[in-house]
C-alpha atoms as a PDB file:
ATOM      1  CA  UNK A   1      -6.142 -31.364  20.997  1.00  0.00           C
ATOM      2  CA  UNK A   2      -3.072 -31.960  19.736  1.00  0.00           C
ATOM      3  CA  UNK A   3      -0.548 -29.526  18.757  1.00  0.00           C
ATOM      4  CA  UNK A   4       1.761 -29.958  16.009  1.00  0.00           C
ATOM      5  CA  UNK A   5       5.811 -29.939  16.932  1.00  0.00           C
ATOM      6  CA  UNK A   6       8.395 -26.869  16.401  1.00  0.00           C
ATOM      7  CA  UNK A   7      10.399 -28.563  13.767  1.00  0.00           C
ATOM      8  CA  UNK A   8       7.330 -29.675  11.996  1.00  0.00           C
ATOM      9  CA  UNK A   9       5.674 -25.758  12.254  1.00  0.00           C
ATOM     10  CA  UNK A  10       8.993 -24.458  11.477  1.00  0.00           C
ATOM     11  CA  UNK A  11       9.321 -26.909   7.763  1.00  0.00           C
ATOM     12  CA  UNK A  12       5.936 -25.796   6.604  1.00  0.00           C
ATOM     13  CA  UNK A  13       6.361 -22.232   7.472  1.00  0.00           C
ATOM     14  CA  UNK A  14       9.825 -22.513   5.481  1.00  0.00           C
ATOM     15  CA  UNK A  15       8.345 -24.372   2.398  1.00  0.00           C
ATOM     16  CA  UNK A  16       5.802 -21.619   2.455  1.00  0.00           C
ATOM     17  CA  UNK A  17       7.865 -18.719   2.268  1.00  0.00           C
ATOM     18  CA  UNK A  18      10.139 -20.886  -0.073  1.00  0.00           C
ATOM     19  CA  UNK A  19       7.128 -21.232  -2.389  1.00  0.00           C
ATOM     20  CA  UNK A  20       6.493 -17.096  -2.489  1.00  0.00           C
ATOM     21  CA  UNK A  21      10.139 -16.108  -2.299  1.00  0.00           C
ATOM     22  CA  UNK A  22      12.387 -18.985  -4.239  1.00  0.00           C
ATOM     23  CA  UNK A  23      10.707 -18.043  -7.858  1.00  0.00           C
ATOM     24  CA  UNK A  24      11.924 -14.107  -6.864  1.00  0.00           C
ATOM     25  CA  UNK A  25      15.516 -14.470  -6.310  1.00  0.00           C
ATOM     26  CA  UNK A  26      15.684 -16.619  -8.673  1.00  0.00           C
ATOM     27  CA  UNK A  27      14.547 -13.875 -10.961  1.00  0.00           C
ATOM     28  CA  UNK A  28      17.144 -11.634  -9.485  1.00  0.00           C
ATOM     29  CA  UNK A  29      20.406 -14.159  -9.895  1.00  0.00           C
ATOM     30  CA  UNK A  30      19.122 -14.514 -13.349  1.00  0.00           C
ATOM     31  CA  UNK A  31      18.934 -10.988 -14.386  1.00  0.00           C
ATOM     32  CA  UNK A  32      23.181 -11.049 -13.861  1.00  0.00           C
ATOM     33  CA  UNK A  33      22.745 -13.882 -16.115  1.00  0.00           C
ATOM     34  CA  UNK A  34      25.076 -13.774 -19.307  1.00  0.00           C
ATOM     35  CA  UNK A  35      23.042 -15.839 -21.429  1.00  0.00           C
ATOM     36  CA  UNK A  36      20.778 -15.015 -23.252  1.00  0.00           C
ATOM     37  CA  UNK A  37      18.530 -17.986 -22.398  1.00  0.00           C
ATOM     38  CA  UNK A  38      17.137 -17.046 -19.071  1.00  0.00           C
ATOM     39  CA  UNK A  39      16.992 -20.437 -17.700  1.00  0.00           C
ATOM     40  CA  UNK A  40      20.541 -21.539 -18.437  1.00  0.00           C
ATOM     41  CA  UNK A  41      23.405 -20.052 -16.563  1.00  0.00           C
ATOM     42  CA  UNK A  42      26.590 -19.193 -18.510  1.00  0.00           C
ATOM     43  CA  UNK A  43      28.476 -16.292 -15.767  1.00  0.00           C
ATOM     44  CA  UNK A  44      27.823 -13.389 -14.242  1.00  0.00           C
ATOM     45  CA  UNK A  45      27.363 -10.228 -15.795  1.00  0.00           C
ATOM     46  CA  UNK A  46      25.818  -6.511 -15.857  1.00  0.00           C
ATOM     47  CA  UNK A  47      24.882  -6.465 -19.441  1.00  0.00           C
ATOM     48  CA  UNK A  48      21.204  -6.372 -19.340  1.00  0.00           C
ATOM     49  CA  UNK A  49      20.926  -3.742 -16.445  1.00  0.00           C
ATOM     50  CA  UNK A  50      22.990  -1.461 -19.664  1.00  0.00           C
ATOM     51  CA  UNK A  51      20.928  -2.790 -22.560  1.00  0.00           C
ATOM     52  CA  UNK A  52      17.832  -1.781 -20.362  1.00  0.00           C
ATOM     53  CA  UNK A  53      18.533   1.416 -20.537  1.00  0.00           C
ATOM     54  CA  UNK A  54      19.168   1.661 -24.310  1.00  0.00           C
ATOM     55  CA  UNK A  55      15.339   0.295 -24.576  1.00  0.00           C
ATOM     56  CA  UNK A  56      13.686   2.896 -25.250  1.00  0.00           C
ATOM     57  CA  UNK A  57       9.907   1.624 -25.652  1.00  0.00           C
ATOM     58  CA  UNK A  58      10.676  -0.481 -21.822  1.00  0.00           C
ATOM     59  CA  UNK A  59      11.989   2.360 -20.288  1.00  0.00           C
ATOM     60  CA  UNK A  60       8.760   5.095 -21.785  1.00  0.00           C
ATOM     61  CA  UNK A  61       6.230   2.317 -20.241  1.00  0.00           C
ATOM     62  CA  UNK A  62       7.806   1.891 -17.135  1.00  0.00           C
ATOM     63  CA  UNK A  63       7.694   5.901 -16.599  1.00  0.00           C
ATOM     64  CA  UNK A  64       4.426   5.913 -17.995  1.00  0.00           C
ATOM     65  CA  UNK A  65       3.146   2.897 -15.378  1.00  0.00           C
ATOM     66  CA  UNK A  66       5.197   4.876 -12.789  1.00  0.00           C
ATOM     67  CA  UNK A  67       3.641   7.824 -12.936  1.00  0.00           C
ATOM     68  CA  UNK A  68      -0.045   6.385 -13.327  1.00  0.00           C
ATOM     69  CA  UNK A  69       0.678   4.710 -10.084  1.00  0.00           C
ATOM     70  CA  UNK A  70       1.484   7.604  -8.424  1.00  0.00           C
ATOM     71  CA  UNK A  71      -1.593   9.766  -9.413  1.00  0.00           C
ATOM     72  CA  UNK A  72      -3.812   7.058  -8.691  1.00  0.00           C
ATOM     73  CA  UNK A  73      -2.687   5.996  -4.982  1.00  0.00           C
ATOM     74  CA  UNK A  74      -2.494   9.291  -4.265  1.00  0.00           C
ATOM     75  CA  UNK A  75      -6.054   9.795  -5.535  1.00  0.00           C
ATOM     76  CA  UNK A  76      -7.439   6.690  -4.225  1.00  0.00           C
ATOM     77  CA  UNK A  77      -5.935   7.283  -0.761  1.00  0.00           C
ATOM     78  CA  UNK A  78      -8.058  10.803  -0.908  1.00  0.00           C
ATOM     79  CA  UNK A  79     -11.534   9.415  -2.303  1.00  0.00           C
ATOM     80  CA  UNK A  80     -11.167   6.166  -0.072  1.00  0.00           C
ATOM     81  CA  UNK A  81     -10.373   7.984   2.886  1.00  0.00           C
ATOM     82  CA  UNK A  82     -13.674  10.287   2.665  1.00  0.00           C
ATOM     83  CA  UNK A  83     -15.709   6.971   1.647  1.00  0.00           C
ATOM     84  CA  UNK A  84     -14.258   4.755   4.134  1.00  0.00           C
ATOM     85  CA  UNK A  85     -15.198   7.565   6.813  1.00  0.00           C
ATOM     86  CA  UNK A  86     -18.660   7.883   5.408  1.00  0.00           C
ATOM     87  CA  UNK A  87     -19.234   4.148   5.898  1.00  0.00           C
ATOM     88  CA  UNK A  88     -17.805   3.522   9.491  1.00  0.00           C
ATOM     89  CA  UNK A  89     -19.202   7.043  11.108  1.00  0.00           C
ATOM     90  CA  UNK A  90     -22.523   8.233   9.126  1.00  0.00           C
ATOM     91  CA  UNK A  91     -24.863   5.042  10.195  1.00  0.00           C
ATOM     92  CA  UNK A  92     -27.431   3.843   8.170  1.00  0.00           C
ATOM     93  CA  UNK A  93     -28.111   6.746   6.177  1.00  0.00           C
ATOM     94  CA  UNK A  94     -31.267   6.991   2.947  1.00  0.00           C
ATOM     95  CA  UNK A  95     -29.140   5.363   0.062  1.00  0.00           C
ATOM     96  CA  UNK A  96     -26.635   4.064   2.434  1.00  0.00           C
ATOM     97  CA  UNK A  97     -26.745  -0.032   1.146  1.00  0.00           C
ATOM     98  CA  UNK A  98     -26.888   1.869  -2.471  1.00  0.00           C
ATOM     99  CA  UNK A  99     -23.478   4.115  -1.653  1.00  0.00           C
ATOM    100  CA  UNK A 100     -21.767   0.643   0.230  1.00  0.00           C
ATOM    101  CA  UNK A 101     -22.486  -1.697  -2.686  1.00  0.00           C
ATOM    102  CA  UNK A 102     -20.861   1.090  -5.325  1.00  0.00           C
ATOM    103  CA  UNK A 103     -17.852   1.061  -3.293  1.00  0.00           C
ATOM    104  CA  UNK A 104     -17.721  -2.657  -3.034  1.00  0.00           C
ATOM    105  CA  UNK A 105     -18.721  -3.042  -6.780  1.00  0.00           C
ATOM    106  CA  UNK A 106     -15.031  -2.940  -8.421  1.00  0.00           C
ATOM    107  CA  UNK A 107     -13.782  -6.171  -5.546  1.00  0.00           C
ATOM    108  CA  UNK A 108     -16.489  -8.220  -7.188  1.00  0.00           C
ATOM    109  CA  UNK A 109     -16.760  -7.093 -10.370  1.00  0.00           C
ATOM    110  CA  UNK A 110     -14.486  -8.818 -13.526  1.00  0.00           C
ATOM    111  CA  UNK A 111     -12.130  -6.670 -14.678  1.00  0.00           C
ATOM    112  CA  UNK A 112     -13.102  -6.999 -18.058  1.00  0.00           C
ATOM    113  CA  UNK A 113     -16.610  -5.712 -17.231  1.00  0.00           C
ATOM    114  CA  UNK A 114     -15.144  -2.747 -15.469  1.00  0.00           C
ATOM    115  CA  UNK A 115     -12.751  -2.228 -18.121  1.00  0.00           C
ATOM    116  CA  UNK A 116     -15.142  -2.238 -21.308  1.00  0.00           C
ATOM    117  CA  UNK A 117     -17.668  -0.009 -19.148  1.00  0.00           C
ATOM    118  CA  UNK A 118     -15.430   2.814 -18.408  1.00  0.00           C
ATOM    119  CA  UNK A 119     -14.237   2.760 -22.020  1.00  0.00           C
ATOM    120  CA  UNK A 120     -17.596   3.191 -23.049  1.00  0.00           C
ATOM    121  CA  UNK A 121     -18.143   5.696 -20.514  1.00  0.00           C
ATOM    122  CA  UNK A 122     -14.775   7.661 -22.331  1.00  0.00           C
ATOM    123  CA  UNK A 123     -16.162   7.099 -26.259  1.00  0.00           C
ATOM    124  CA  UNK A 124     -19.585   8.449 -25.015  1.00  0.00           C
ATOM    125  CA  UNK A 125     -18.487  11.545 -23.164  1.00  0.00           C
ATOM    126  CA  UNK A 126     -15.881  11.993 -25.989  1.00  0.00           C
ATOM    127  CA  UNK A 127     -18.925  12.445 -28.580  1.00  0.00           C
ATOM    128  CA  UNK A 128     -20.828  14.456 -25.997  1.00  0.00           C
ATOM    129  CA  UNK A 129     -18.583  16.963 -24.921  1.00  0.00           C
ATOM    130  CA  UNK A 130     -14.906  16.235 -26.827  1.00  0.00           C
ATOM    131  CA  UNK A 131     -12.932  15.013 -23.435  1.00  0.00           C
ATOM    132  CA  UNK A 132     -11.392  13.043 -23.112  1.00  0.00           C
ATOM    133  CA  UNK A 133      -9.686  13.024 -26.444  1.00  0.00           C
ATOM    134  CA  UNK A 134      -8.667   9.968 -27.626  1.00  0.00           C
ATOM    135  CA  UNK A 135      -7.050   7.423 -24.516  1.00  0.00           C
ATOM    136  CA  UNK A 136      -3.587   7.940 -22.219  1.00  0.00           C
ATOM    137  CA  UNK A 137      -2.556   8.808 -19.019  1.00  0.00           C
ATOM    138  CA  UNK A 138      -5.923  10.195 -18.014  1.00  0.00           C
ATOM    139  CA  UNK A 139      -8.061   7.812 -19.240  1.00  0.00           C
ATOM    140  CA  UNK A 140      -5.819   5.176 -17.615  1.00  0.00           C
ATOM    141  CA  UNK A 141      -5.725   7.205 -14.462  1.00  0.00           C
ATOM    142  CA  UNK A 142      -8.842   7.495 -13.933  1.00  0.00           C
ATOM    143  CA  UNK A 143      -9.685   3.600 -14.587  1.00  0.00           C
ATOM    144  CA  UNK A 144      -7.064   2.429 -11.975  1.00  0.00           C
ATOM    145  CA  UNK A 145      -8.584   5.258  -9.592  1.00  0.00           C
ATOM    146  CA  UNK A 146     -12.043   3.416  -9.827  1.00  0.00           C
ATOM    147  CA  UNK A 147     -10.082  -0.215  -8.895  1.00  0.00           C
ATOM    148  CA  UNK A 148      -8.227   0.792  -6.158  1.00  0.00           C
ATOM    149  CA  UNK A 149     -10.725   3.474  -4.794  1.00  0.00           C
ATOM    150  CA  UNK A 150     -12.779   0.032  -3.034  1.00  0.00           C
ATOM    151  CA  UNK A 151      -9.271  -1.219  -1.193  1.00  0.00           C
ATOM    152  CA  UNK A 152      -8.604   2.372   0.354  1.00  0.00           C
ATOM    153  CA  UNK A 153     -11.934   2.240   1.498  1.00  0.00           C
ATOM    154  CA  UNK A 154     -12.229  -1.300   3.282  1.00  0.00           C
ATOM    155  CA  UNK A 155      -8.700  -0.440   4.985  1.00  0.00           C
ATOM    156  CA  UNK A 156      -9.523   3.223   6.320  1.00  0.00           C
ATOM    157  CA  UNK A 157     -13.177   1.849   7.344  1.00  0.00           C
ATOM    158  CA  UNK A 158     -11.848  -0.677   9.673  1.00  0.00           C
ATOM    159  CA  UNK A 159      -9.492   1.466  10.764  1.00  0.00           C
ATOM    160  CA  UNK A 160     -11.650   4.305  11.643  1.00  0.00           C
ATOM    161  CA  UNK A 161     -13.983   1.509  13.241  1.00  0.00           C
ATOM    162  CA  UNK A 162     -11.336   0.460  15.917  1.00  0.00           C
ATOM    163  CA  UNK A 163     -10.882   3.572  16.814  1.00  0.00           C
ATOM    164  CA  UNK A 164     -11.493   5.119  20.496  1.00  0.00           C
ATOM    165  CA  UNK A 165     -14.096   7.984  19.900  1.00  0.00           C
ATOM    166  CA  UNK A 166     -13.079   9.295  23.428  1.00  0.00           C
ATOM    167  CA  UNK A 167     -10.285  11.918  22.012  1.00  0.00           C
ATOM    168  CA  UNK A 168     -12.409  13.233  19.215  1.00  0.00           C
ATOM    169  CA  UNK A 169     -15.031  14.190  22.106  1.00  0.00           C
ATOM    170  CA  UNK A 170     -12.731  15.547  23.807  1.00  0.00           C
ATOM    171  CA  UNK A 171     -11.567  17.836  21.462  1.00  0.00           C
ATOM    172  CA  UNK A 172     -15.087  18.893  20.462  1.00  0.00           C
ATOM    173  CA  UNK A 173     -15.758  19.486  24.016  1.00  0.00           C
ATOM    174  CA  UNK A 174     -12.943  21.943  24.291  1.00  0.00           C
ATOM    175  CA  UNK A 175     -14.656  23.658  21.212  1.00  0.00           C
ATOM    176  CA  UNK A 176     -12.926  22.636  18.050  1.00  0.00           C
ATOM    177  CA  UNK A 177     -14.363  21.940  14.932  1.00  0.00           C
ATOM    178  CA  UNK A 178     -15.798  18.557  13.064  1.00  0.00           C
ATOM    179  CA  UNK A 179     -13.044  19.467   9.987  1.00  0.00           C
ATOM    180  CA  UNK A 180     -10.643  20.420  12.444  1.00  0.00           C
ATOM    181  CA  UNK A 181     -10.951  17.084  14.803  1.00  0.00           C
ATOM    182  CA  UNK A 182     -10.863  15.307  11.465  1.00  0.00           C
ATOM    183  CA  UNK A 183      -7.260  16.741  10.182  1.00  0.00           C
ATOM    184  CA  UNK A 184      -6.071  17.200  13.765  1.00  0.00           C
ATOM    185  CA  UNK A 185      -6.960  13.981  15.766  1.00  0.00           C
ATOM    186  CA  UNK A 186      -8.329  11.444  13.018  1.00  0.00           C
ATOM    187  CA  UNK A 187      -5.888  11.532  10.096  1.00  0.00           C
ATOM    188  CA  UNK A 188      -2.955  11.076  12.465  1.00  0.00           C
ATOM    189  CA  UNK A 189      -4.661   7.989  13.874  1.00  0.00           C
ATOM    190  CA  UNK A 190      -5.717   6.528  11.077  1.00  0.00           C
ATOM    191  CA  UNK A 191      -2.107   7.375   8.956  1.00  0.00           C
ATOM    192  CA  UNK A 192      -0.928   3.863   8.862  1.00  0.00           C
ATOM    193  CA  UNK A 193      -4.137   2.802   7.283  1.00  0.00           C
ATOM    194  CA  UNK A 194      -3.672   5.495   4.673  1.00  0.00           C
ATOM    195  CA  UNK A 195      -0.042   4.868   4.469  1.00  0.00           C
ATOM    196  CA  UNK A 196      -0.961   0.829   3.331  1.00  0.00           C
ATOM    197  CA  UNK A 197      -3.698   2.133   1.167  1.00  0.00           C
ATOM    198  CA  UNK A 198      -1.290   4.111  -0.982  1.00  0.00           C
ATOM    199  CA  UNK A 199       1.043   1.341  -0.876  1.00  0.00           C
ATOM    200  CA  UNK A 200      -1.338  -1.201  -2.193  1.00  0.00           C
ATOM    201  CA  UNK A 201      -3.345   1.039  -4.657  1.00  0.00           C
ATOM    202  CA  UNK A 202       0.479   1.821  -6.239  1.00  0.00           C
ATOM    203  CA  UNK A 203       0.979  -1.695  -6.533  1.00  0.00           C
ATOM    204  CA  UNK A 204      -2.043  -2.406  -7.860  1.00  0.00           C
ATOM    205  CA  UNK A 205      -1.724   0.067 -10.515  1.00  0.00           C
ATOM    206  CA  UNK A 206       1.633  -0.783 -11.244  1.00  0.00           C
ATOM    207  CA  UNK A 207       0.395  -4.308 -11.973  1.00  0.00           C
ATOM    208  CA  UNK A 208      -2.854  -3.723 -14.087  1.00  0.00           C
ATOM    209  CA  UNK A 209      -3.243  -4.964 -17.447  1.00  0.00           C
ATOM    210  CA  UNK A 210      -6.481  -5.404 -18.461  1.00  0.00           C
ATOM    211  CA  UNK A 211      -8.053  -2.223 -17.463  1.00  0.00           C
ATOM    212  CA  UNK A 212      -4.836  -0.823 -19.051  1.00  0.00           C
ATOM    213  CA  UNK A 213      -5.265  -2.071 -22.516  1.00  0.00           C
ATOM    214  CA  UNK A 214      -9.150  -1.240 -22.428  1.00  0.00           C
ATOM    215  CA  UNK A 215      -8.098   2.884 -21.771  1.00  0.00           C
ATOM    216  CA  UNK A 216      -4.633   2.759 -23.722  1.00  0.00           C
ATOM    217  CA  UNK A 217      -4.223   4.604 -26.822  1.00  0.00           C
ATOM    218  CA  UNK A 218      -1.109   5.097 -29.421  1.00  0.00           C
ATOM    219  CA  UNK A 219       1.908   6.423 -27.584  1.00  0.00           C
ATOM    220  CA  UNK A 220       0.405   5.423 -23.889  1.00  0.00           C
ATOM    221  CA  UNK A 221       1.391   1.729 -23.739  1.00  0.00           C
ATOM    222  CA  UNK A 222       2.063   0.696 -19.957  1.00  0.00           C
ATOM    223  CA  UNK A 223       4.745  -1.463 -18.913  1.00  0.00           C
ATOM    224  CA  UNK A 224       2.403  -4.592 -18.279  1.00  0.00           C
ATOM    225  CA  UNK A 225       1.191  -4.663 -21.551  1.00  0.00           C
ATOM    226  CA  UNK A 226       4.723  -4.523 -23.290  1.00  0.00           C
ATOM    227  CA  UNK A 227       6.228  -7.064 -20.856  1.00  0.00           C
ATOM    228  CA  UNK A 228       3.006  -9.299 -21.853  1.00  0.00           C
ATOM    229  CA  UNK A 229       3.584  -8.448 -25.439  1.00  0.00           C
ATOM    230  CA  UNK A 230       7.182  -9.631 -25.749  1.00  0.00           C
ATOM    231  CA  UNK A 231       6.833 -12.980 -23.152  1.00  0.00           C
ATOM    232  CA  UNK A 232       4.799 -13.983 -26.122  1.00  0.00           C
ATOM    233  CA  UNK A 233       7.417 -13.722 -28.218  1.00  0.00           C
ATOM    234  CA  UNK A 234       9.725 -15.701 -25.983  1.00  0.00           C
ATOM    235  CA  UNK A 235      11.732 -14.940 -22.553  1.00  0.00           C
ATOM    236  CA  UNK A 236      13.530 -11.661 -22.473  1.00  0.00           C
ATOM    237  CA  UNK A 237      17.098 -10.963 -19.663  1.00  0.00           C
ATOM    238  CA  UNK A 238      15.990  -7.713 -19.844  1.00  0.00           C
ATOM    239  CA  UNK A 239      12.693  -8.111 -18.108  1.00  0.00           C
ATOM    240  CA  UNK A 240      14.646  -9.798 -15.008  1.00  0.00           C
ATOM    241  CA  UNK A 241      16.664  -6.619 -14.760  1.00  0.00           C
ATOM    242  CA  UNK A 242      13.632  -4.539 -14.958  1.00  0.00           C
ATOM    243  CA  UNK A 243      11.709  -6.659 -12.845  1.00  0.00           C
ATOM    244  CA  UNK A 244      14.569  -6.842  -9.918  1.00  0.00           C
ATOM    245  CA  UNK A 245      14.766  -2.822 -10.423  1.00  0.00           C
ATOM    246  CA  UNK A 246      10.985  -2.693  -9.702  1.00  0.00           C
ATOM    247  CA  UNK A 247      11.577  -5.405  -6.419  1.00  0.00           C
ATOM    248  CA  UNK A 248      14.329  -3.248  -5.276  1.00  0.00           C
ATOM    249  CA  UNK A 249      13.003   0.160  -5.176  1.00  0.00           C
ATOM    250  CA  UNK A 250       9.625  -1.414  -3.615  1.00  0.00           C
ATOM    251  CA  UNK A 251      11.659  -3.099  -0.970  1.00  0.00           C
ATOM    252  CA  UNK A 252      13.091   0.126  -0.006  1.00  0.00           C
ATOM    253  CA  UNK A 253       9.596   1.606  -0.129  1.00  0.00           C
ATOM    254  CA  UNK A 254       7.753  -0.600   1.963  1.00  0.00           C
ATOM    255  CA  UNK A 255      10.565  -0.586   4.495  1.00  0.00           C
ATOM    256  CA  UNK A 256      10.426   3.369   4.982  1.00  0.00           C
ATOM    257  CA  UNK A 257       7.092   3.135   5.400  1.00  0.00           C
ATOM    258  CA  UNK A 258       7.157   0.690   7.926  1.00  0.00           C
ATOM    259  CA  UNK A 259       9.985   2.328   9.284  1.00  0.00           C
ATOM    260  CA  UNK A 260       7.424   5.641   9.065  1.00  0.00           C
ATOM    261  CA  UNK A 261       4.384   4.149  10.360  1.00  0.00           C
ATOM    262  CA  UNK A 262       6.358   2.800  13.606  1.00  0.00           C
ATOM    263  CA  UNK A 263       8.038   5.813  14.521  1.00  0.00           C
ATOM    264  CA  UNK A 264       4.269   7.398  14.350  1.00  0.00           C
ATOM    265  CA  UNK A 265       2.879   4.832  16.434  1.00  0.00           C
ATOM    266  CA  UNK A 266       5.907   5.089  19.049  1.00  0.00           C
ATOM    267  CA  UNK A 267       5.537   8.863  18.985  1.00  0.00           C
ATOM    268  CA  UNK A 268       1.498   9.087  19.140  1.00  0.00           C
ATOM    269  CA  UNK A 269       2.056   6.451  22.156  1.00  0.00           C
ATOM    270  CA  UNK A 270       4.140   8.878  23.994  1.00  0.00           C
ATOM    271  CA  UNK A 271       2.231  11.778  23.565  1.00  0.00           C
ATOM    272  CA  UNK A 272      -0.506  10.043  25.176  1.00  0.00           C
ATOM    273  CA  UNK A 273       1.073   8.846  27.794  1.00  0.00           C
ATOM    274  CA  UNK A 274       2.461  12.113  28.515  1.00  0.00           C
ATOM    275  CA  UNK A 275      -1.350  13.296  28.298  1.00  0.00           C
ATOM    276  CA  UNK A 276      -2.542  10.690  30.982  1.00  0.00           C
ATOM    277  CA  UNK A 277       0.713  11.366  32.986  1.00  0.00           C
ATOM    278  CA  UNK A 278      -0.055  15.530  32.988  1.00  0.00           C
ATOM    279  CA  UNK A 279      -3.698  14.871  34.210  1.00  0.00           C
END
């Protein structure tokens, strides 16, 4: 078998990252771009970071998107978690292949189909009982909830999966309770996995458009859909000083959660080899 050389390993890994990364900073030099034609340079300047926040339509739909993201990884990361459990720990349960394929349902399913289904879902309920009325950051919520709900679960399901069982027996042995093994001993071992499920539920909010415009109403306009609306309309500066905004405080966040998860994994290590070292 032959194996390829360093330098050879090390150009294709570099044109790789070059292909994710390059089109990125890019977008960051250009936001400092004077011009207002965002492919030519004409000098450096901050203008756009202080027209962006005289837009006031941008700067509602990036609060709006903010907040949606939020509410639905945090929501996601709590319905996942209990799914994701259900699937790696209960067996093959009555209805089981019924409950799996209703999890899985939104990673195969078209958007489209997801989003015209829950908006029917809304009108119908609306007649019915008068909630919700009319679409925003409920109806939206509760649409990206149903997306991301699938990802928490695959992630917390493997993760519960690899997991050594021996601890949790332990613990009931010594008397404690099923809730109490699960809050004590399982949710601290599986944190990273719910720490990356938040992440990428947030992220997948954040970026949502078509589900978005199916369960957006007057006055509830995401940032997505107004960035989409105005690249129609031509190239906009301002978007490369949102966007780099967006890349920066991400950046930061994945970092402190990296930082997070490996100060829990150091610290869960030590306790038990402390544990080991005491017996």
């Amino acid at each position: 078998m032959i194996k390829p050389s360093k330098p050879l390993s090390y150009t294709v890994l570099g044109l790789g990252y070059a292909f994710l990364y390059l089109p990125i900073v890019l977008l960051v030099l250009y936001s400092f771009n004077e011009s207002k034609l965002v492919t030519v340079w004409s000098g450096f300047s901050t203008k756009w970071y202080a027209a962006l926040l005289n837009d006031d339509e941008l700067l509602s739909a990036a609060w709006l998107s903010l907040k949606v993201a939020i509410l639905t990884a945090c929501s996601s990361v709590v319905i996942g978690t209990v799914a994701g459990y259900v699937l790696a720990r209960f067996g093959r349960f009555r209805l089981f292949t019924l409950f799996a394929g209703m999890i899985n349902a939104p990673l195969v399913m078209p958007e489209v189909i997801i989003g015209i289904s829950i908006l029917l879902l809304f009108v119908n309920m609306e007649q019915l009982f008068g909630w919700p009325e009319g679409r925003g950051l409920t109806t939206i919520w509760i649409g990206h909830t149903v997306l991301c709900v699938s990802y928490v679960a695959i992630v917390v399901q493997s993760r519960v999966r690899e997991l050594n069982m021996s601890l949790e027996e332990a613990a009931m042995d010594l008397g404690a309770t099923p809730l109490k093994i699960f809050f004590v001993i399982t949710l601290p071992l599986i944190s990273q996995a719910l720490v990356s499920g938040w992440l990428l539920s947030f992220t997948l909010s954040l970026d949502d458009l078509v589900t978005s415009a199916f369960l957006s109403g007057p006055g509830s306009t995401t940032l997505p859909m107004v960035i989409f609306s105005r690249v129609r309309l031509g190239l906009n500066p301002e978007m490369n000083a949102l966007a780099t905004l967006f890349i920066t405080v991400v950046t930061v966040g994945v970092v402190l959660a990296n930082q997070f998860m490996r100060a829990q994994e150091r610290r869960r290590a030590e306790e038990m080899r402390l544990a080991f070292v005491q017996e």
